[in-house]
PDB file of N, CA and C in Angstrom:
ATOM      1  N   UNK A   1       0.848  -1.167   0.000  1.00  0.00           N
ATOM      2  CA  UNK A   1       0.000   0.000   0.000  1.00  0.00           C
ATOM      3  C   UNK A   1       0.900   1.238   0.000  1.00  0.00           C
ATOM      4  N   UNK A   2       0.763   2.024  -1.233  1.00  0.00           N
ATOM      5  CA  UNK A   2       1.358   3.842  -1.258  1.00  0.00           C
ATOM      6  C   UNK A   2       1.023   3.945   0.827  1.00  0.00           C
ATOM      7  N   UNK A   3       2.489   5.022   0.567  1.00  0.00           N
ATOM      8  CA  UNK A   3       2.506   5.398   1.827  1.00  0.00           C
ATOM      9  C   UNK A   3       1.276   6.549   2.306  1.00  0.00           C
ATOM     10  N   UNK A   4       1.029   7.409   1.345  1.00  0.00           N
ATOM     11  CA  UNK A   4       0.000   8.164   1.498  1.00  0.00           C
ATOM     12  C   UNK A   4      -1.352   7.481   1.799  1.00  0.00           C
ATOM     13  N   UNK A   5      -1.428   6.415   1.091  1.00  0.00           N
ATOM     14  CA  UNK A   5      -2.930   5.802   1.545  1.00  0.00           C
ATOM     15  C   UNK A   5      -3.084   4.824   2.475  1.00  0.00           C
ATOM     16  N   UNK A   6      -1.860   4.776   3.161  1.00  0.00           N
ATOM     17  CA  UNK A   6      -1.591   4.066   4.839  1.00  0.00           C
ATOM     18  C   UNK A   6      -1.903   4.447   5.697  1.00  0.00           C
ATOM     19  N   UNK A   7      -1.311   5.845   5.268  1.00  0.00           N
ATOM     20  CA  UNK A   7      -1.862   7.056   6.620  1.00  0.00           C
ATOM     21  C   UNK A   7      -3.290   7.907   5.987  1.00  0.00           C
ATOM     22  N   UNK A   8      -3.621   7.283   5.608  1.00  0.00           N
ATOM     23  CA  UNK A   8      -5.187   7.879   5.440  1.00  0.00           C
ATOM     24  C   UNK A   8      -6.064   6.719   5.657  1.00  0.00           C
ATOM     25  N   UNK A   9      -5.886   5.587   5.319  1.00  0.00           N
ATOM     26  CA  UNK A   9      -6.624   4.103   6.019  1.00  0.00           C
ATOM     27  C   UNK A   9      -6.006   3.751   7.654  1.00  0.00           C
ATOM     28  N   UNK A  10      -4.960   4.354   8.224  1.00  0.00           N
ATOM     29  CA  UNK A  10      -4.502   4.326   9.405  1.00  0.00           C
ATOM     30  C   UNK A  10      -5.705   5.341  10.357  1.00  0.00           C
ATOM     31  N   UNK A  11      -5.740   6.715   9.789  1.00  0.00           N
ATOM     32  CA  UNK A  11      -6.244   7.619  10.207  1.00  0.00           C
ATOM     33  C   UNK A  11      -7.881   6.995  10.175  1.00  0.00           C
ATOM     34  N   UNK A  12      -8.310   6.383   9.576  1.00  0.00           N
ATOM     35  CA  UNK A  12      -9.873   6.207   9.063  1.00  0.00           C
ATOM     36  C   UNK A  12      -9.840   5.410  10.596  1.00  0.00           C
ATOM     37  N   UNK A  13      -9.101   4.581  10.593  1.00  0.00           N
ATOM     38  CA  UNK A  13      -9.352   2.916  11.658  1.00  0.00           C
ATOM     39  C   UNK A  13      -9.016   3.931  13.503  1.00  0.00           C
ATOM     40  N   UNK A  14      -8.389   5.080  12.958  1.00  0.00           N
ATOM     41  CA  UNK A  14      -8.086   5.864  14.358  1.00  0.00           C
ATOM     42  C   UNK A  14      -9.468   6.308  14.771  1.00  0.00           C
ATOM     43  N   UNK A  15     -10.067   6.704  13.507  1.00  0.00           N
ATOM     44  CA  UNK A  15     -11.197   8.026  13.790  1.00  0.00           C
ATOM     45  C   UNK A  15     -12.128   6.351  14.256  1.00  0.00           C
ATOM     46  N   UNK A  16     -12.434   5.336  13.664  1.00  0.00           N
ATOM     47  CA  UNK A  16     -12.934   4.532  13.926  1.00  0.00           C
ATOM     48  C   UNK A  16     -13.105   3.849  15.899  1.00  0.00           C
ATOM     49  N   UNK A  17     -11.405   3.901  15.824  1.00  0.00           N
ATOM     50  CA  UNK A  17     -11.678   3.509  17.205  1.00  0.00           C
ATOM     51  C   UNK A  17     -12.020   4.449  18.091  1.00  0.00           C
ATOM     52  N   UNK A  18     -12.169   6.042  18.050  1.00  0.00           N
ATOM     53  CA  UNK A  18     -12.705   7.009  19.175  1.00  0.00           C
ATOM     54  C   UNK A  18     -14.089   6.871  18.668  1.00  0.00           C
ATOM     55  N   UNK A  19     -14.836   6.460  17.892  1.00  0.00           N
ATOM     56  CA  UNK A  19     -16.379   6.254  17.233  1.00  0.00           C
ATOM     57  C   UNK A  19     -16.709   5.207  18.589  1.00  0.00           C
ATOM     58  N   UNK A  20     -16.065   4.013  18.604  1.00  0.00           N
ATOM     59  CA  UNK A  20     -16.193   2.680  19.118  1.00  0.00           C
ATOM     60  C   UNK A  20     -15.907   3.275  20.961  1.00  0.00           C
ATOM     61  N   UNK A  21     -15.233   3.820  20.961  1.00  0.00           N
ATOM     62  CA  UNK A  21     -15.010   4.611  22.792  1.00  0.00           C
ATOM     63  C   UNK A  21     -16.138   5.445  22.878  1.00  0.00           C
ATOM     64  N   UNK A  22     -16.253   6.036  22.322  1.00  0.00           N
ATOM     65  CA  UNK A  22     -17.895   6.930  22.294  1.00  0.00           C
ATOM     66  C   UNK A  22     -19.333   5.696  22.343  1.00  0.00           C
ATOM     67  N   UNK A  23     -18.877   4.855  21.853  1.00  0.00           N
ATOM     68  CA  UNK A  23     -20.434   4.194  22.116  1.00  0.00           C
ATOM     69  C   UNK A  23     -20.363   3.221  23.260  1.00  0.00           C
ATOM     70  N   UNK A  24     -19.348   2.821  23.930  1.00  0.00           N
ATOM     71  CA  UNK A  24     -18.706   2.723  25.431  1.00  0.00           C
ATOM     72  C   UNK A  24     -19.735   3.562  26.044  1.00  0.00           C
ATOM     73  N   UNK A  25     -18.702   4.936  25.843  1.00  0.00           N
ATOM     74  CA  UNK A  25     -18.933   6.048  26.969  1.00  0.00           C
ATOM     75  C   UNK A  25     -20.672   6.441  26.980  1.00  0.00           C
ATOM     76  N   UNK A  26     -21.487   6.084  25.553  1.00  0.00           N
ATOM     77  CA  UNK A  26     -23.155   6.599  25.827  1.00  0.00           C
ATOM     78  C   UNK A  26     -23.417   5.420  26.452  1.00  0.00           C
ATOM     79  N   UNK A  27     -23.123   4.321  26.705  1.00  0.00           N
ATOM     80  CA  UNK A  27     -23.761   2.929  27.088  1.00  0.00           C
ATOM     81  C   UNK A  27     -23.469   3.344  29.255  1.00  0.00           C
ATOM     82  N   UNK A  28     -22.066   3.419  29.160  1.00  0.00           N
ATOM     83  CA  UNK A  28     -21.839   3.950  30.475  1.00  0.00           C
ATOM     84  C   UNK A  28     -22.724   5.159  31.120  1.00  0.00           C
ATOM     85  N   UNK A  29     -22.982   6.139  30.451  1.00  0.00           N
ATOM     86  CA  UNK A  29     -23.747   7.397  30.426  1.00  0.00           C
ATOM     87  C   UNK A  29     -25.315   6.953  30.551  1.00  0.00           C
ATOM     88  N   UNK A  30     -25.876   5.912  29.773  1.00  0.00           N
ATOM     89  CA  UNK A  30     -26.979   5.634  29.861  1.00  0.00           C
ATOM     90  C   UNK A  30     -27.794   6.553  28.645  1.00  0.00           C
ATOM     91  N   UNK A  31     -27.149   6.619  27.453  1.00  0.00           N
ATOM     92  CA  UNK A  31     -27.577   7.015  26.419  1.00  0.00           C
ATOM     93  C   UNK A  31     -28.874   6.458  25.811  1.00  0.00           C
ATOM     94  N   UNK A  32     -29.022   7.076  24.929  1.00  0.00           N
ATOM     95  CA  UNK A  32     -30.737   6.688  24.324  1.00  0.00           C
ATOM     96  C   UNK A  32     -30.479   5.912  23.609  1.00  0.00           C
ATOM     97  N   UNK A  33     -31.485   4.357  22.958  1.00  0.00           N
ATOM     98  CA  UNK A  33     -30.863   3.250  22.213  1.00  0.00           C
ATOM     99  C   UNK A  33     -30.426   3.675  20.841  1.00  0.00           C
ATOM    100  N   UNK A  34     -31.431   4.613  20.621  1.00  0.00           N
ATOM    101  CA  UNK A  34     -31.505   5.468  18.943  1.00  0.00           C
ATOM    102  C   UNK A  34     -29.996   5.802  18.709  1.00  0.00           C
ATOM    103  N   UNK A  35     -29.567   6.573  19.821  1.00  0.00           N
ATOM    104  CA  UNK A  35     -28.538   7.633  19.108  1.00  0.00           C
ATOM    105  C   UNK A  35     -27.424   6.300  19.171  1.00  0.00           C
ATOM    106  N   UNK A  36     -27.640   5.588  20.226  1.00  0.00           N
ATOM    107  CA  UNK A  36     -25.892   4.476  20.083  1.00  0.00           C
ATOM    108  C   UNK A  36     -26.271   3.712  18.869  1.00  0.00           C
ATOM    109  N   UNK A  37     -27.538   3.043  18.422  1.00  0.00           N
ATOM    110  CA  UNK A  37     -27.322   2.176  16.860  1.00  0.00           C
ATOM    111  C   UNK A  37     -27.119   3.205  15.746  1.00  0.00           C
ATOM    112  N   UNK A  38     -27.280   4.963  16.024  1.00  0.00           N
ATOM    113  CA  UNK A  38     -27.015   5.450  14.875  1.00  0.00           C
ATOM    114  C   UNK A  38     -25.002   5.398  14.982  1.00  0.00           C
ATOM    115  N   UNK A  39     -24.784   5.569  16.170  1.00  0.00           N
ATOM    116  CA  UNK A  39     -23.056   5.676  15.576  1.00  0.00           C
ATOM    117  C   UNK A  39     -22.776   4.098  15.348  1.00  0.00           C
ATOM    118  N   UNK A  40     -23.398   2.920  16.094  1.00  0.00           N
ATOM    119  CA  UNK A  40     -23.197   2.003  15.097  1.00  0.00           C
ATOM    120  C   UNK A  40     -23.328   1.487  14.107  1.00  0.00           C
ATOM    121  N   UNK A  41     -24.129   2.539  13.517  1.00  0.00           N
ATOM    122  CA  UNK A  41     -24.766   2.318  11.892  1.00  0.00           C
ATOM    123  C   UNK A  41     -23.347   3.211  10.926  1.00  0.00           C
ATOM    124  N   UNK A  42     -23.162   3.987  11.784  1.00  0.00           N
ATOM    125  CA  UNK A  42     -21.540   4.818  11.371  1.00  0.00           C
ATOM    126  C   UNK A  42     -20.268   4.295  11.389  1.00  0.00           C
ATOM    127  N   UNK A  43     -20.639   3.572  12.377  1.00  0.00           N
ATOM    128  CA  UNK A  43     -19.220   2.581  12.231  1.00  0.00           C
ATOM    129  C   UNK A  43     -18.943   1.378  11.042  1.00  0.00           C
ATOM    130  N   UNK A  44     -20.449   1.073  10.991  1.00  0.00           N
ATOM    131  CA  UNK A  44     -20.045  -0.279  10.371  1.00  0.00           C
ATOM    132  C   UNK A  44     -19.596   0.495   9.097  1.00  0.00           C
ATOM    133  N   UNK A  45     -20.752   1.376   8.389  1.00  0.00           N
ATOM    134  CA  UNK A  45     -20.349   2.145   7.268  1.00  0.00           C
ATOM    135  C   UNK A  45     -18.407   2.355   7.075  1.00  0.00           C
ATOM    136  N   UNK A  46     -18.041   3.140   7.864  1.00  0.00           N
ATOM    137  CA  UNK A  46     -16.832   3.809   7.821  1.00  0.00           C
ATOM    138  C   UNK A  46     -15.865   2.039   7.833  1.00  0.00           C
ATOM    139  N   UNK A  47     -16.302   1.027   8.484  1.00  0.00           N
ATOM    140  CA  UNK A  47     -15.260  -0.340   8.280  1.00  0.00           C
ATOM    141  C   UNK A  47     -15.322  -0.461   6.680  1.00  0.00           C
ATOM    142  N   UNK A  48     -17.033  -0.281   6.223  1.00  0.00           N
ATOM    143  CA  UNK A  48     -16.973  -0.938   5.263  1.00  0.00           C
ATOM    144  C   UNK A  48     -16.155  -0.234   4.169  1.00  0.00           C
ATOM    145  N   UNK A  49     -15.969   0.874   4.036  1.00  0.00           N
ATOM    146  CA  UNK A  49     -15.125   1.681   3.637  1.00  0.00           C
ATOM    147  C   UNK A  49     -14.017   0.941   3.183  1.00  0.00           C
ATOM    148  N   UNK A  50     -13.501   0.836   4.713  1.00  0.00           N
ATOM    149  CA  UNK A  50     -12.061   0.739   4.821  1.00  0.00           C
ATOM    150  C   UNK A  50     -11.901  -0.682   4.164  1.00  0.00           C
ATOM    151  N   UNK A  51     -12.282  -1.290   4.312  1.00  0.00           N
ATOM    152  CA  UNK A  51     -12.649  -2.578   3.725  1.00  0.00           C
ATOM    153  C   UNK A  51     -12.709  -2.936   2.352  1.00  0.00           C
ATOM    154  N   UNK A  52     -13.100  -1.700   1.644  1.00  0.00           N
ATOM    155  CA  UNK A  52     -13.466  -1.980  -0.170  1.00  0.00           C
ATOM    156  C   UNK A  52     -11.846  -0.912  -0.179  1.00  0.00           C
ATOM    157  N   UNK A  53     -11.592  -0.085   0.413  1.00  0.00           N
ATOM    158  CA  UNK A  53      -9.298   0.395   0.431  1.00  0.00           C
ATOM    159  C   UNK A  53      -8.609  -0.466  -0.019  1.00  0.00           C
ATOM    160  N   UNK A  54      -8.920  -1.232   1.414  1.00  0.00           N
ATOM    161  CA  UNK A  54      -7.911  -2.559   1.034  1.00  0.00           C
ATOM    162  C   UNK A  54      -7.805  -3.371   0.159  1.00  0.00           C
ATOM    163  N   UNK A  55      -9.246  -4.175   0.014  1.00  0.00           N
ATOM    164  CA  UNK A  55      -9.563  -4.799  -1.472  1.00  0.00           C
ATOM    165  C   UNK A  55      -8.899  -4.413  -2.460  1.00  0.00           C
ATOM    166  N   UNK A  56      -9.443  -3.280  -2.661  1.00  0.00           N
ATOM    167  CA  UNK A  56      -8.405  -2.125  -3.772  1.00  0.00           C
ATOM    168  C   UNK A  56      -7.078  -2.605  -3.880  1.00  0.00           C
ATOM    169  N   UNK A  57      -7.001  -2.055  -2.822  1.00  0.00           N
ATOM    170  CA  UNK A  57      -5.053  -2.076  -2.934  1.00  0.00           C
ATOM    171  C   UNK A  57      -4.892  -3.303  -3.105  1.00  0.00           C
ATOM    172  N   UNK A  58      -5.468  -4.287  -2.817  1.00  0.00           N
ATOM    173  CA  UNK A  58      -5.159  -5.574  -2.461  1.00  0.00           C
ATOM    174  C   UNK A  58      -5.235  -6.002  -4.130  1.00  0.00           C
ATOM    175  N   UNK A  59      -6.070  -5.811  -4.498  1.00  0.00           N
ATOM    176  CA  UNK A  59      -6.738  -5.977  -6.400  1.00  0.00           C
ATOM    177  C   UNK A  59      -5.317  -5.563  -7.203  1.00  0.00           C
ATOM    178  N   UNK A  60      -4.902  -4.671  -6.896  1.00  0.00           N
ATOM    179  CA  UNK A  60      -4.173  -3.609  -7.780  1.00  0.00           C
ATOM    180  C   UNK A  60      -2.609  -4.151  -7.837  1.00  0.00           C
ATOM    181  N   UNK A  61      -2.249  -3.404  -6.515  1.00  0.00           N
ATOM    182  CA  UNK A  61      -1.024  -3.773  -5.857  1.00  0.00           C
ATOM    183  C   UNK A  61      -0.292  -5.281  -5.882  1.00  0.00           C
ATOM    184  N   UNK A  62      -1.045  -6.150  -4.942  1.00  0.00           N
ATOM    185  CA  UNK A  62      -0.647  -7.462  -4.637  1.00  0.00           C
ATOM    186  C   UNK A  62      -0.535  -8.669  -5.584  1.00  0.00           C
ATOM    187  N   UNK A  63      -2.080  -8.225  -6.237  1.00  0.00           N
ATOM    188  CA  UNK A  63      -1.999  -9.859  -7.506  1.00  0.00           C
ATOM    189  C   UNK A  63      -1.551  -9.034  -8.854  1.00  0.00           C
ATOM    190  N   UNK A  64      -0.836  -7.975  -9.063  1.00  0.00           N
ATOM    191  CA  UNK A  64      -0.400  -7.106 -10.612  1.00  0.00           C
ATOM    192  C   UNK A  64      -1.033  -7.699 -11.726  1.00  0.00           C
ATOM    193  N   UNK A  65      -2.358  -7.474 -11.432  1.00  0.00           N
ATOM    194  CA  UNK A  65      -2.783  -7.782 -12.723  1.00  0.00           C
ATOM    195  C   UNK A  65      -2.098  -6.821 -13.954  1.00  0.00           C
ATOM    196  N   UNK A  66      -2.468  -7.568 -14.874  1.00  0.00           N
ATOM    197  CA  UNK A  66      -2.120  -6.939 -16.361  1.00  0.00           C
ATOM    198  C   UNK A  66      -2.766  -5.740 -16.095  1.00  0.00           C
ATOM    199  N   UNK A  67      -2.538  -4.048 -16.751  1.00  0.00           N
ATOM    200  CA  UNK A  67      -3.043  -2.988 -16.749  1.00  0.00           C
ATOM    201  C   UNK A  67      -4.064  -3.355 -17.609  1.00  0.00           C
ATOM    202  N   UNK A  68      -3.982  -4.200 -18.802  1.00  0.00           N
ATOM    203  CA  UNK A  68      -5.204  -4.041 -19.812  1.00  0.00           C
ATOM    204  C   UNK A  68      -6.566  -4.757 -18.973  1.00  0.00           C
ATOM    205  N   UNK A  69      -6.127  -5.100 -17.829  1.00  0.00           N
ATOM    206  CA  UNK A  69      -7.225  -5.902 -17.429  1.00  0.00           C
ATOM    207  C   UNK A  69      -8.259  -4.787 -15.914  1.00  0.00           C
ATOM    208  N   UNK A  70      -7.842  -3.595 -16.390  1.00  0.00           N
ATOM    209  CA  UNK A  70      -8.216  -2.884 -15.178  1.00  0.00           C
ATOM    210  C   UNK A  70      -9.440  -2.366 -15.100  1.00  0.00           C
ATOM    211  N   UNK A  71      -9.838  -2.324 -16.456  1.00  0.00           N
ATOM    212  CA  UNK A  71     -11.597  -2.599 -16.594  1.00  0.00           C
ATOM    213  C   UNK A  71     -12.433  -3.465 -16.188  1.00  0.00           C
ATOM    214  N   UNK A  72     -11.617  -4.785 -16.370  1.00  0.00           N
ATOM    215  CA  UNK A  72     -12.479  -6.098 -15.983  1.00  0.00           C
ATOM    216  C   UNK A  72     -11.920  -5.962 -13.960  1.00  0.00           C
ATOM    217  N   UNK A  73     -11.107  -5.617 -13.547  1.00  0.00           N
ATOM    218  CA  UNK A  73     -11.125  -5.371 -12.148  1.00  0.00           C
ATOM    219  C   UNK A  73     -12.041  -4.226 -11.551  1.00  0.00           C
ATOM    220  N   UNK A  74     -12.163  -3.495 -12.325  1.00  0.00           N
ATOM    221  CA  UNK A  74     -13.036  -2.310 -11.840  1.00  0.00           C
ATOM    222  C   UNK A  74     -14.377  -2.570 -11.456  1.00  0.00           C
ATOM    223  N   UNK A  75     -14.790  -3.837 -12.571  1.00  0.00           N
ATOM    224  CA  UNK A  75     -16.235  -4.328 -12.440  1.00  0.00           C
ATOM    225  C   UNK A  75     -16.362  -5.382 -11.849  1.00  0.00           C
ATOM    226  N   UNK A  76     -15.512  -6.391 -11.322  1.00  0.00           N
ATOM    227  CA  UNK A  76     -15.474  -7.530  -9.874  1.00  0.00           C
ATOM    228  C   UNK A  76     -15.556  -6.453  -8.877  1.00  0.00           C
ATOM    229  N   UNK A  77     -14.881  -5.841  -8.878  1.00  0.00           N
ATOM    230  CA  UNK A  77     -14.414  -5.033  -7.698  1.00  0.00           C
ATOM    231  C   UNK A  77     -16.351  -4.443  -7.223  1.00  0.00           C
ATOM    232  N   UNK A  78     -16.754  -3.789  -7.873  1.00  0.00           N
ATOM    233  CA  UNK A  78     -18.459  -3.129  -7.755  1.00  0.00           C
ATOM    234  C   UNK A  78     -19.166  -4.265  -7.930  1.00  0.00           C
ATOM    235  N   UNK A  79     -18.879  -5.293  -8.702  1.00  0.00           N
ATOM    236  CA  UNK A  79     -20.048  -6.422  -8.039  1.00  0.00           C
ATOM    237  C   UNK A  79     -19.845  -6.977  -6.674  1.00  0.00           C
ATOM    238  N   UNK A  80     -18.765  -6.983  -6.341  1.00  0.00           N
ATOM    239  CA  UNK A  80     -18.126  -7.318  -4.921  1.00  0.00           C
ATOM    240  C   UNK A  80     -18.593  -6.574  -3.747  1.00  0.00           C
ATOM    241  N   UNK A  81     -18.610  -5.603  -4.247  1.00  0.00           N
ATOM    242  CA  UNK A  81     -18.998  -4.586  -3.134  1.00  0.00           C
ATOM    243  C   UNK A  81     -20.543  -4.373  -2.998  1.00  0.00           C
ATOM    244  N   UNK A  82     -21.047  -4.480  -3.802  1.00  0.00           N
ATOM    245  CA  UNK A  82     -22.659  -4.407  -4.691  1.00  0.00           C
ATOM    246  C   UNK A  82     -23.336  -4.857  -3.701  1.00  0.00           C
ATOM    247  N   UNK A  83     -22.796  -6.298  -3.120  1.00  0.00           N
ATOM    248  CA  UNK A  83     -23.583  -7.048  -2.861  1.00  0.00           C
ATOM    249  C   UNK A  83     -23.520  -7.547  -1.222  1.00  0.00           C
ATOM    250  N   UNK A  84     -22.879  -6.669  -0.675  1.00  0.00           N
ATOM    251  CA  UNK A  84     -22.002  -7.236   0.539  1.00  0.00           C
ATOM    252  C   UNK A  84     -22.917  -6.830   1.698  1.00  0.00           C
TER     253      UNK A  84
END
């Protein structure tokens, strides 16, 4: 993975884990059920994110496909995700 998009998938999984201490701290607090499944409706979102990054990189980077084949990866890649 480019170093630039380490520290921006590093940073995502940071902002992720003060998301995940915050829904701790409303459960401790005695928060309303609404507002804690909405930041867990935020969290999962923001994994899933991070999740179709990696893929990426993982698609691109790791197995080098042929460049001529980066069309036909573009479209596994969105049925992959499509459906998850």
């Amino acid at each position: 993975m480019e170093k630039a998009e380490k520290g921006k998938t590093i940073k995502r999984l940071k902002r992720i884990e003060g998301q995940v201490r915050g829904i701790q701290s409303m459960l401790e607090n005695d928060r309303e059920c609404p507002d804690i499944l909405i930041e867990i409706s935020a969290i999962k979102s923001a994994l899933d994110a991070v999740s179709r990054i990696i893929a990426q990189n993982y698609a691109y980077e790791c197995v080098k496909l042929d460049p001529q084949n980066e069309e036909k990866l573009e479209s596994l890649l969105k049925a992959i995700f499509k459906y998850r």
